[in-house]
Protein backbone atom coordinates (compact mmCIF):
# COMPACT_ATOMS: atom_id res chain seq x y z
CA UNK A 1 0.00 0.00 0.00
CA UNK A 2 1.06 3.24 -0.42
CA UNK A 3 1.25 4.85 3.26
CA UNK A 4 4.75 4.86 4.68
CA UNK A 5 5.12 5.74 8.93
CA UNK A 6 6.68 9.06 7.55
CA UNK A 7 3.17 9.59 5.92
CA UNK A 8 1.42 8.37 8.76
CA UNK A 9 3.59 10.67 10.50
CA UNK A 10 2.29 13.68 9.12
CA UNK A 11 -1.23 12.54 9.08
CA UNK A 12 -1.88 12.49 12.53
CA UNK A 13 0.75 14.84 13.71
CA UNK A 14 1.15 14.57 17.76
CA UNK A 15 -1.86 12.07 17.99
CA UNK A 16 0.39 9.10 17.78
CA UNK A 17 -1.93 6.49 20.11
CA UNK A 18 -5.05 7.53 17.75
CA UNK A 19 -6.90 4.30 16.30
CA UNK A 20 -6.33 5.22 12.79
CA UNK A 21 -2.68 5.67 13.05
CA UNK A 22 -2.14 2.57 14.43
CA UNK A 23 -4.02 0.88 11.65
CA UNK A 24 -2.02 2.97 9.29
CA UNK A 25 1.40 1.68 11.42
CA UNK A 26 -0.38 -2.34 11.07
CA UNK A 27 -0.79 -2.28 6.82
CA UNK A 28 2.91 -0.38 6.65
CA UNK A 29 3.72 -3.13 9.22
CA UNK A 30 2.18 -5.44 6.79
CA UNK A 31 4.01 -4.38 4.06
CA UNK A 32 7.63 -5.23 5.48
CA UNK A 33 7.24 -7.82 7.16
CA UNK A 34 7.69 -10.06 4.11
CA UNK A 35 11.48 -8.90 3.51
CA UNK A 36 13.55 -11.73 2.19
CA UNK A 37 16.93 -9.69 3.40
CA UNK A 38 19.46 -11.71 5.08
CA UNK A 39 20.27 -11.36 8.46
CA UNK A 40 22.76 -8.05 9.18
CA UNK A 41 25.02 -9.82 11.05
CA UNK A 42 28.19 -9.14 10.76
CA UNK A 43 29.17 -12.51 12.11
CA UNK A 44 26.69 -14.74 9.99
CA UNK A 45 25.13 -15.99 13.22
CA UNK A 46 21.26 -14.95 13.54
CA UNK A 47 17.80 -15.52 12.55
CA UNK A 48 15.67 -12.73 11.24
CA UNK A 49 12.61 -14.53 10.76
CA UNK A 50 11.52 -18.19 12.12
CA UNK A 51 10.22 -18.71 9.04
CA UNK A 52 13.54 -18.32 7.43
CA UNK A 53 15.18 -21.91 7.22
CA UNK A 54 16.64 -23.25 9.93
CA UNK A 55 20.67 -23.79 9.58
CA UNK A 56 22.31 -24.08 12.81
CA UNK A 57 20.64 -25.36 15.84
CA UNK A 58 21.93 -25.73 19.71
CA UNK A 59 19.97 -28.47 21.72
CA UNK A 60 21.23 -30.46 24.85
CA UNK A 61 20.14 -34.08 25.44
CA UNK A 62 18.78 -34.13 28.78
CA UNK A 63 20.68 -36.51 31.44
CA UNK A 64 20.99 -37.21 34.97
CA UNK A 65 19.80 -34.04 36.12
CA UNK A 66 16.69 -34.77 35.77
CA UNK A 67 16.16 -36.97 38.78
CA UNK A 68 15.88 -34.72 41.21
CA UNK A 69 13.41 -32.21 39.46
CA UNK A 70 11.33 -35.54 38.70
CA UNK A 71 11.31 -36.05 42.24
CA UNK A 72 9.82 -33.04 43.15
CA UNK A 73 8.63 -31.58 39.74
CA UNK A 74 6.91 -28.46 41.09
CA UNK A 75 10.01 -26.47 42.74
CA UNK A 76 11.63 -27.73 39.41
CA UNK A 77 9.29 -26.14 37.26
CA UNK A 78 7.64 -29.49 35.49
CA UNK A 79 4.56 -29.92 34.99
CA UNK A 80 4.00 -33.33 35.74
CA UNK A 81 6.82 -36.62 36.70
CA UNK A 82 8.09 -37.97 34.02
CA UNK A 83 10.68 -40.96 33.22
CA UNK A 84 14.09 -39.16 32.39
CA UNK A 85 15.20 -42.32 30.60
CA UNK A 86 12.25 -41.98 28.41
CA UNK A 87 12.43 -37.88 28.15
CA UNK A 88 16.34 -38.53 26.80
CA UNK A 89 14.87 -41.02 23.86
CA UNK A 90 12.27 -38.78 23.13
CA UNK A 91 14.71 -36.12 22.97
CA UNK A 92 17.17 -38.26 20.35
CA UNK A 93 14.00 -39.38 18.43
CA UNK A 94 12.67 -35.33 17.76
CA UNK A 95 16.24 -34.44 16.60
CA UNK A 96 16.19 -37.98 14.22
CA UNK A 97 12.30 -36.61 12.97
CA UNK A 98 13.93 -33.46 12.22
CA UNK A 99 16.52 -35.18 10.73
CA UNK A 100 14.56 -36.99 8.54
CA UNK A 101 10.84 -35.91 8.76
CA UNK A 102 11.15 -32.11 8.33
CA UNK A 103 13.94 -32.06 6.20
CA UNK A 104 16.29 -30.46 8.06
CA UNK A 105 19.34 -32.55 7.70
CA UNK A 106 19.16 -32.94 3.99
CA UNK A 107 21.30 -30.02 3.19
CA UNK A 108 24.57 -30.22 3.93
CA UNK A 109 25.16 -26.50 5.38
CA UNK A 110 22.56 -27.78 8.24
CA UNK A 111 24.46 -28.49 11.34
CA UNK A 112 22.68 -29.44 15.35
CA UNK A 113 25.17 -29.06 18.24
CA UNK A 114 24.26 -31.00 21.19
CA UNK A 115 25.43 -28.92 24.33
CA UNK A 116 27.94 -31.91 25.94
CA UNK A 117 29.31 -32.35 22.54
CA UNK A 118 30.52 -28.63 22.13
CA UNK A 119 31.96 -28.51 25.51
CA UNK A 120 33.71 -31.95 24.78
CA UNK A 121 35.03 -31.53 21.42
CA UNK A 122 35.48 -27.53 20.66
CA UNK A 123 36.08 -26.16 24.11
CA UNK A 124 39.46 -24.77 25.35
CA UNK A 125 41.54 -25.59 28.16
CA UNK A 126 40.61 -22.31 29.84
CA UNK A 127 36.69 -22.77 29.25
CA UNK A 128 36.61 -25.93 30.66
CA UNK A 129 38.89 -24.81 34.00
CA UNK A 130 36.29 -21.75 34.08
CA UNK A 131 33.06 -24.21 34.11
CA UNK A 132 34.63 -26.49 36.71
CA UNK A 133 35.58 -23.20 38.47
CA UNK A 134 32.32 -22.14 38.71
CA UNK A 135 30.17 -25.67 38.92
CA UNK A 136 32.35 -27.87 40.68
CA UNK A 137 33.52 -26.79 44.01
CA UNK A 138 35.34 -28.39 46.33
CA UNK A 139 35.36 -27.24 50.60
CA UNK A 140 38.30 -28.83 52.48
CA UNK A 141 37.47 -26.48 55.91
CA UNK A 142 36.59 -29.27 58.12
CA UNK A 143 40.13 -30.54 57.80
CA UNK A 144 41.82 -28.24 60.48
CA UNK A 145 45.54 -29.51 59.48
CA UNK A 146 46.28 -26.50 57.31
CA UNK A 147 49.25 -28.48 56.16
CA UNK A 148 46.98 -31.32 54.94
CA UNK A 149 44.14 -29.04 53.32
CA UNK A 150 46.28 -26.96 51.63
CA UNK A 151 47.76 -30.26 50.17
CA UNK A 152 44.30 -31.30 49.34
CA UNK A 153 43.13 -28.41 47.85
CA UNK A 154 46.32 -28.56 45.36
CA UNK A 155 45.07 -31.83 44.27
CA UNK A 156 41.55 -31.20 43.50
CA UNK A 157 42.86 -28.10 41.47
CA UNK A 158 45.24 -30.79 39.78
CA UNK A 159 42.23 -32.90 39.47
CA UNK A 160 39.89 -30.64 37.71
CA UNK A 161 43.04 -29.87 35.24
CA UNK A 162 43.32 -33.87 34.27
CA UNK A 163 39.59 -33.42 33.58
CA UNK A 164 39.65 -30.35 31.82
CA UNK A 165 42.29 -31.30 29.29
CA UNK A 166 41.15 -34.92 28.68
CA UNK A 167 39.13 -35.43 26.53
CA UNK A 168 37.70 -38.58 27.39
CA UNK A 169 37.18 -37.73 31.02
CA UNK A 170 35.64 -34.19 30.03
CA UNK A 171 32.28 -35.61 29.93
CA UNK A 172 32.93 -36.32 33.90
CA UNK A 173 33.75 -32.73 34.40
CA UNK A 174 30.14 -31.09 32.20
CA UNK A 175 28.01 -33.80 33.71
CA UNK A 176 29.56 -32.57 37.41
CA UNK A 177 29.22 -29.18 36.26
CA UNK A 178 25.50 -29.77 35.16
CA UNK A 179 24.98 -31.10 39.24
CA UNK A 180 26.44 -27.99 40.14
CA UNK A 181 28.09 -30.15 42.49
CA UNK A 182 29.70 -28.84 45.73
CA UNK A 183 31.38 -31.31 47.44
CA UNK A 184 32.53 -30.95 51.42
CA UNK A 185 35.48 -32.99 52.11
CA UNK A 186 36.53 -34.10 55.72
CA UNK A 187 38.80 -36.38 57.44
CA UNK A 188 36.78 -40.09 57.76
CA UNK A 189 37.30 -40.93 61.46
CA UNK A 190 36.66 -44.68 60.88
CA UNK A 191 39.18 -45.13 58.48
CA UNK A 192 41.59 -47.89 60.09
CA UNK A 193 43.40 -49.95 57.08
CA UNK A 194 45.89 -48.55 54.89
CA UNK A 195 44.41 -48.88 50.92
CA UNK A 196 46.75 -49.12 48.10
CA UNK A 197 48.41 -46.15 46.50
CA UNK A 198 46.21 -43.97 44.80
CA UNK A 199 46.09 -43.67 40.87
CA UNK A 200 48.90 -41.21 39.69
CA UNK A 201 46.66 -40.62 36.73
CA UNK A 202 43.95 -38.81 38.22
CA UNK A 203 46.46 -37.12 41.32
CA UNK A 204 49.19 -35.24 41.92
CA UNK A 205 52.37 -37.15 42.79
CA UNK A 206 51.50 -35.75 46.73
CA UNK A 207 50.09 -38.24 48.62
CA UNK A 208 48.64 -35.75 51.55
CA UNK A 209 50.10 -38.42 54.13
CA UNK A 210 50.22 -41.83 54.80
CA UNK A 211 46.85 -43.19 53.60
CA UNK A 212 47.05 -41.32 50.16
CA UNK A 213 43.93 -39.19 50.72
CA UNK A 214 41.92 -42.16 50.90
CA UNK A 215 41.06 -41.16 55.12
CA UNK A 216 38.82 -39.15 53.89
CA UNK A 217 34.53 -38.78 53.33
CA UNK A 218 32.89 -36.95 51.41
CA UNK A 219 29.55 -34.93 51.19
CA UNK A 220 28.21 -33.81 48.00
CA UNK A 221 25.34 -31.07 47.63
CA UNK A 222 23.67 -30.95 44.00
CA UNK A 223 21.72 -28.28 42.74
CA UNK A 224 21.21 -29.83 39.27
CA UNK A 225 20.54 -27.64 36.43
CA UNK A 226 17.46 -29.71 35.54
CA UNK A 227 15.77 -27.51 32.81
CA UNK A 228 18.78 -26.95 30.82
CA UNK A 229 17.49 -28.93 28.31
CA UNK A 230 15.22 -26.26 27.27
CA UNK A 231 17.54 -24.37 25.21
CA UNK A 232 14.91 -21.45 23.61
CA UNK A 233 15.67 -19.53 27.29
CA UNK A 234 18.74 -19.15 28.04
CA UNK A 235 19.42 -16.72 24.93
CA UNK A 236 17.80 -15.23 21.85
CA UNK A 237 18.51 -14.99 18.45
CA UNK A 238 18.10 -11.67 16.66
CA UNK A 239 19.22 -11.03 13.35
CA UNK A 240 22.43 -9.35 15.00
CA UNK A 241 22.71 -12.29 16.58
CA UNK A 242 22.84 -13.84 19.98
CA UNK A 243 21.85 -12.02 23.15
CA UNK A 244 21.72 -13.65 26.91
CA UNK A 245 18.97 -13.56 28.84
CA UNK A 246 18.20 -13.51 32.47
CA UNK A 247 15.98 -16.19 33.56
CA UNK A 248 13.54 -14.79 35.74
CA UNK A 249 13.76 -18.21 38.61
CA UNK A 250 16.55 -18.64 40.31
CA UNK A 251 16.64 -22.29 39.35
CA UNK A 252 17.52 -21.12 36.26
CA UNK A 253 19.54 -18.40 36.28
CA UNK A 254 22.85 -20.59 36.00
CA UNK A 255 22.00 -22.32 32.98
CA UNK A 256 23.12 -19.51 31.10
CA UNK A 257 26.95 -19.24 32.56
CA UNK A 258 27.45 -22.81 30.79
CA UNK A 259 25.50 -22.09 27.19
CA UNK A 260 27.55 -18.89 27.42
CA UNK A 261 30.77 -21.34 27.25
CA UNK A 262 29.52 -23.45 24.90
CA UNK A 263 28.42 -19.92 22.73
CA UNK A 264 32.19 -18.85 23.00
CA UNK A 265 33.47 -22.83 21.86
CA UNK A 266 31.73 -22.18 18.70
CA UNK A 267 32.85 -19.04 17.74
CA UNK A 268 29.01 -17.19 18.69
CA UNK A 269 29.51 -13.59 19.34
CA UNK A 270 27.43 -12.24 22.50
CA UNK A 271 26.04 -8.89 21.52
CA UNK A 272 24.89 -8.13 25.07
CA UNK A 273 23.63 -9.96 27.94
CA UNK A 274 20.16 -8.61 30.13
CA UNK A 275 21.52 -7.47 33.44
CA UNK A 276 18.96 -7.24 36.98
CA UNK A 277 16.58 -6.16 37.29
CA UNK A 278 15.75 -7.49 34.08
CA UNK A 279 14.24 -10.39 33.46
CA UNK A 280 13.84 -12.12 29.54
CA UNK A 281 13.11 -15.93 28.58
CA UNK A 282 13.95 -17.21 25.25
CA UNK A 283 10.30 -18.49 24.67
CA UNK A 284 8.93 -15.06 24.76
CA UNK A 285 11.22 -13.80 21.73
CA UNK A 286 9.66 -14.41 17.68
CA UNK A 287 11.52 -12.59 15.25
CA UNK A 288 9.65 -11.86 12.35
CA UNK A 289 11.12 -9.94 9.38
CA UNK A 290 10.65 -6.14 9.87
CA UNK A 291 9.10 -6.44 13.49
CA UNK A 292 10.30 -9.05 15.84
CA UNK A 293 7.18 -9.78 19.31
CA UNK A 294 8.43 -10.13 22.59
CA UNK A 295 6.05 -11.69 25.50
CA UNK A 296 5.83 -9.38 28.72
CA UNK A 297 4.31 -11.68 30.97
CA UNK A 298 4.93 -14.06 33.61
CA UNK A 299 8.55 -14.25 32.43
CA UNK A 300 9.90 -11.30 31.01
CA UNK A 301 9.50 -8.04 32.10
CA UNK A 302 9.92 -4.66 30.75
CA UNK A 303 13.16 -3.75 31.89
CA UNK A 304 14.82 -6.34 30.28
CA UNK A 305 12.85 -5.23 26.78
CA UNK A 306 14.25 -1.72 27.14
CA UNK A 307 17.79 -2.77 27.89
CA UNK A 308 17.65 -4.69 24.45
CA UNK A 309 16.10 -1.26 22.59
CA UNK A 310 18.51 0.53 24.06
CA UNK A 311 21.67 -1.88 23.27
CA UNK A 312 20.19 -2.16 19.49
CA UNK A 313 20.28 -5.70 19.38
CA UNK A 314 17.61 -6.68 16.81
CA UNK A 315 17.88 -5.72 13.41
CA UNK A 316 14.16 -4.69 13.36
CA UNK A 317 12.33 -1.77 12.20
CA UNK A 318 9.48 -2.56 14.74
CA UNK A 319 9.48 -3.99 17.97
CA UNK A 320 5.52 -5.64 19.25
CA UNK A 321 5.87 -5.89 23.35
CA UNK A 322 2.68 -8.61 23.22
CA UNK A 323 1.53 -8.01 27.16
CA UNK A 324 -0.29 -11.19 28.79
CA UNK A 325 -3.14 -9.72 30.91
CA UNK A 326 -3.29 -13.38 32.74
CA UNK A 327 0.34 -14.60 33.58
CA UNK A 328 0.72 -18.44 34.62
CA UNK A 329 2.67 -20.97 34.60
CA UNK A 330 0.81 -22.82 31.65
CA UNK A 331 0.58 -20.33 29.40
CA UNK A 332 4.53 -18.68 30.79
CA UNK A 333 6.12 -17.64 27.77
CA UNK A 334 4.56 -16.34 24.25
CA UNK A 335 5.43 -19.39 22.29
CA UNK A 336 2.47 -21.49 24.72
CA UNK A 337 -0.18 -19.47 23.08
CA UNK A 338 1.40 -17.55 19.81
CA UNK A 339 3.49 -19.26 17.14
CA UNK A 340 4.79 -18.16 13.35
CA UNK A 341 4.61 -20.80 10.32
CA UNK A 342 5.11 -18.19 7.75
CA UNK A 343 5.28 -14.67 6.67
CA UNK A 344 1.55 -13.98 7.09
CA UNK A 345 0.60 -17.23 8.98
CA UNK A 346 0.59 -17.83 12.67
CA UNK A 347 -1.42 -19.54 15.30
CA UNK A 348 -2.59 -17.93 18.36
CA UNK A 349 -4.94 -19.68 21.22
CA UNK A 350 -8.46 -19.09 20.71
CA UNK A 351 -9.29 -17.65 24.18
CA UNK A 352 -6.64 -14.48 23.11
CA UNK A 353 -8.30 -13.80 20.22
CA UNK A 354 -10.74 -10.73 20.20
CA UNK A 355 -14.39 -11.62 18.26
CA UNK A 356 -16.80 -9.11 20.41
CA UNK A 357 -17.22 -7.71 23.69
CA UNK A 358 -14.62 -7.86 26.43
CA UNK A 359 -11.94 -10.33 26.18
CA UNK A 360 -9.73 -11.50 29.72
CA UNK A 361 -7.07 -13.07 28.12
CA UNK A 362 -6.93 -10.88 25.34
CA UNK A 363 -3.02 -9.58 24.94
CA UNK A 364 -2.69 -5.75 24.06
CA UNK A 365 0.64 -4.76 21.81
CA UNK A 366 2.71 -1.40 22.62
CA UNK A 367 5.00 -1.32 19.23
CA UNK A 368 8.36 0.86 19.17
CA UNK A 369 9.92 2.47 15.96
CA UNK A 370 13.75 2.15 15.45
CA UNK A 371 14.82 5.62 15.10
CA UNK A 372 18.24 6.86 13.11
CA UNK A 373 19.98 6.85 16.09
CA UNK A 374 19.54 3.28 16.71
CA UNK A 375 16.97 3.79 19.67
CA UNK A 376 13.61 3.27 19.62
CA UNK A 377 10.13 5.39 19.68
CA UNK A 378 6.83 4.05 21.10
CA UNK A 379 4.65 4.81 18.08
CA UNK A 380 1.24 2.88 19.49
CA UNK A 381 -0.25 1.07 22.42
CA UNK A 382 -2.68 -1.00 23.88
CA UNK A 383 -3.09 -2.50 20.36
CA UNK A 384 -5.92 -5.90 20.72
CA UNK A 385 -3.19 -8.53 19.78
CA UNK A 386 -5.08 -10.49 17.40
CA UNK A 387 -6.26 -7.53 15.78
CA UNK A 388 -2.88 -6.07 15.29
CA UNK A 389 -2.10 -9.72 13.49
CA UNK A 390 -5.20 -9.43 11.32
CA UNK A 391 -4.49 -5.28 10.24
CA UNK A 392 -0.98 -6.10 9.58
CA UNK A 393 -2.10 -9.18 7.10
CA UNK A 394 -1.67 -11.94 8.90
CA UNK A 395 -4.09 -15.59 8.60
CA UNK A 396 -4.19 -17.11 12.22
CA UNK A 397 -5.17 -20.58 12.87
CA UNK A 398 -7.17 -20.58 15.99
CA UNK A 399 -5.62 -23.03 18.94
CA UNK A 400 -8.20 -24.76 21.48
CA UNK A 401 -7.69 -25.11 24.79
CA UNK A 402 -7.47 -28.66 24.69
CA UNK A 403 -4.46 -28.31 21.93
CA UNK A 404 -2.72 -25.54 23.58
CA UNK A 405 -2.19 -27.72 27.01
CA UNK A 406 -1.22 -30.45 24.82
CA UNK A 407 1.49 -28.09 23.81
CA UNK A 408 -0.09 -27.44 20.30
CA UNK A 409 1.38 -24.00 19.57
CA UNK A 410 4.80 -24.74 20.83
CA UNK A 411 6.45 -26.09 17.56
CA UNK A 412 9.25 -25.42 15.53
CA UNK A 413 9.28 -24.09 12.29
CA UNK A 414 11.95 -25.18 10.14
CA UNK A 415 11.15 -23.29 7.01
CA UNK A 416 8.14 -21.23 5.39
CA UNK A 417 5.36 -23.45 6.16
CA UNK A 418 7.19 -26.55 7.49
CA UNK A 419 6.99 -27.25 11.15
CA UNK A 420 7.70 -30.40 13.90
CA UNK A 421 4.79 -30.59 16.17
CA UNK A 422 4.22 -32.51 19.22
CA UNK A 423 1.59 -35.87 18.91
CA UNK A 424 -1.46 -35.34 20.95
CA UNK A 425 -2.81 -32.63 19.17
CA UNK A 426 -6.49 -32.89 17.88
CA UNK A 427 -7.57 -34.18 14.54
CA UNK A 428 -9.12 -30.78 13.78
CA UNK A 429 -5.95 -28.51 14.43
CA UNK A 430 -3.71 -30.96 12.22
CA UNK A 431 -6.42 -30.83 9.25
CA UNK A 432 -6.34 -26.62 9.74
CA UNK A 433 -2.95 -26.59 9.92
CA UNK A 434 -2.23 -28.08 6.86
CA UNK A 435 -5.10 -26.86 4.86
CA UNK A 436 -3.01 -23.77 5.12
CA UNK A 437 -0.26 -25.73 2.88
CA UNK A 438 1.92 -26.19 6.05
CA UNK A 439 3.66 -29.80 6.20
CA UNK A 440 3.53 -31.17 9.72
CA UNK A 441 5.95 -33.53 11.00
CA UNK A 442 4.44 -34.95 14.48
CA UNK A 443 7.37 -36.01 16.72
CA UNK A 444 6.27 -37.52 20.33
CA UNK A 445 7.60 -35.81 23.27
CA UNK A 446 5.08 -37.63 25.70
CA UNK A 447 7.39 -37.37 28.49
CA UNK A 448 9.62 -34.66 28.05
CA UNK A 449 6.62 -32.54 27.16
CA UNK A 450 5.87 -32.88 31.22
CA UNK A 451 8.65 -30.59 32.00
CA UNK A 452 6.95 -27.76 30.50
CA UNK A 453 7.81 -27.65 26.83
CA UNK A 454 7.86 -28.87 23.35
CA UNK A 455 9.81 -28.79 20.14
CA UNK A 456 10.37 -24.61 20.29
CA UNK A 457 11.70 -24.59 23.84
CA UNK A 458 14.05 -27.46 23.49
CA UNK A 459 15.75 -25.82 20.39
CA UNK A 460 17.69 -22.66 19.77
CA UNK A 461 18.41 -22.11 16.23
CA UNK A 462 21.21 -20.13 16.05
CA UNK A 463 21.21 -19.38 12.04
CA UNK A 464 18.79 -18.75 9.61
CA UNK A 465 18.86 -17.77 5.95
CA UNK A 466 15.95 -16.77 3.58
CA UNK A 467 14.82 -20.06 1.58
């Protein structure tokens, strides 16, 4: 269409919140969000649109951290228990359906990093010292011989180096470091028999007295990073690039010291992190083209929105804060109720989108203007979500209730119309879905699906490029 923001501009000159501007701000919306134009990174890391096909993608096979959230899912953040054995197949099965049922794999540029892998294979020396320094921590202060705990010390330090530059036994040290393991050491006051000299491959040539540190006991305290399988949080991807978040929980606020490592062992620039009071979760991020949403809601507050405006991290014209009247743990992050399949499709829950009278659950949009200067000018607000989608173009596929809970809207889209979906979703959502042209691939995440998440949180794709 032929109206421009400059126009708009000058239409409604110092009425900027005035309905028909925004519609006016919508259609120009409209207009550029189909751009085509590669991501402006300087690094070639980034993803401008999710409809843009997928290239590079960071995932981490879920392991023995799980137990303990399983055993008491709630302070864990799952939804339900859930067999960890079972939630790791699942896991290797969705990246094999991608492989093979979405078509990811079948280019040759495509590349998936699982987490342990990167760390194991393409970290440094120094990277691996820094995760044990800050995940594996050793406490020697009940032995009062400073003598003998200085000794001791020295060893774990020469212990932690073995791991760190071995590669076989680096697995040890990230599966340690995923516990965050802190382990007290003490002298064992029962120990009576002399045991054989200890391995010289694993200690220093110090023996720390007669019984070659074998007098002593151990107690280990685990705070296991148990969601760090769901890799959409820890960071987004703009089309700059990659930007850290701050997890709102505290459970999960260390997850993003070791993706940050395994960002830095593939060669990922960080173009800024979100400091406190901020507060930003992966899932609430969608880039899409010319105007990328971000969820403020029961993860992601404001502060942490205008810390990325101000730091110029997207490579957006337009920025839609989506606001979630009804914040809860079900419905957490955008990506459980709003999803993109293409340039003008998406799918949004039904009970969010406006038909007629009031509406509880019905998001409003605030939407910011990238200005010469690199910051950013509120141009509208309070926009009705859904009819912000439908103004600027937009077909949505209406979600039930029923589908969103079976995590219906939490998919990944691999390409323009091309997605991996989670089984359990209803007969009459598939048959919408794809009489918009889209080609599902259903994957079956019946377990891991219990700790809160789908196919979109457990994957961070890292590069994009137009199809």
């Amino acid at each position: 269409m032929g109206f421009s923001f400059r126009t708009a501009s000058k239409f409604v000159a110092g009425s900027l919140f005035q309905p028909v501007f925004v519609l006016i701000c919508l259609l120009s919306i409209a207009t550029t969000a189909k751009s085509e134009e590669p991501a402006d990174s300087s690094s070639g890391w980034g993803a401008r649109a999710e409809w843009h096909r997928a290239q590079t993608i960071l995932v981490h096979t879920p392991g023995p951290e799980l137990w303990a959230g399983v055993a008491h899912p709630w302070s864990a953040l799952f939804e339900h228990p859930f067999d960890p054995h079972q939630a790791a197949k699942e896991h290797d099965d969705m990246v094999e359906a991608m492989a093979k049922g979405c078509g990811l794999f079948n280019r040759p540029e495509v590349q998936i990093h699982n987490l342990v892998d990167v760390l194991t294979r393409r970290a440094s020396t120094e990277q691996m010292l820094a995760l044990a320094d800050r995940f594996v921590t050793y406490d020697f202060k009940a032995i009062r011989n400073e003598t003998r705990r200085e000794c001791e010390e020295n060893r774990a330090k020469d212990l932690k180096r073995r791991l760190a530059t071995t590669t076989e036994l680096r697995p040890v040290l990230i599966n340690a470091a995923i516990q965050n393991m802190k382990i007290f050491v003490s002298l064992d006051p029962g120990s009576t028999e002399l045991p054989r000299s200890p391995s010289p491959f694993l200690f220093s040539e110090s023996s720390c007295g007669d019984r070659g540190g074998y007098d002593l006991k151990a107690e280990y305290l685990t705070q296991p990073l148990m969601n760090l399988y769901f890799t959409r949080d820890q960071m987004i991807t703009t089309g700059k690039g990659v930007v850290l978040t701050r997890p709102k929980r505290d459970v999960r606020q260390p997850e993003v010291e070791i993706l940050k490592i395994a960002l830095e062992a593939l060669g990922v620039p960080i173009l800024a992190a979100v400091r406190a009071p901020g507060t930003l979760e992966g899932g609430d991020f969608l880039p899409a083209g010319d105007v990328v949403y971000i969820g403020q809601g029961d993860r992601t507050n404001m502060e942490a929105i205008r810390q990325l405006m101000a730091a110029d991290v997207f490579g957006s014209r337009f920025v839609a804060v989506v606001k979630d009247p009804k914040q809860t743990q079900q419905e957490m992050h955008l990506d459980t109720y709003f999803n993109i399949i293409g340039p003008q499709l998406v799918v949004l829950t039904e009970d969010r989108i406006k038909s007629s009278g009031s509406c509880e659950k019905c998001p409003a949009v605030d939407v910011y203007q990238r200005q010469q200067n690199g910051g950013y000018r509120q141009i509208a607000r309070d926009v009705d979500f859904s009819t912000f989608l439908r103004s600027s173009r937009q077909t949505i596929v209406p979600v039930s209730t029923a589908d969103q809970e079976a995590y219906g809207t939490n998919f990944l889209t691999i390409e323009d119309k091309r997605i991996c979906a989670v089984k359990g979703i209803s007969e009459g959502y598939l048959r919408r879905l794809r009489e918009t042209g889209t080609i599902v691939e259903l994957i079956d995440l019946d377990h891991l699906k219990r700790g809160y998440g789908a196919a979109h949180c457990t994957t961070q794709v890292l590069k994009r490029q137009p199809s």
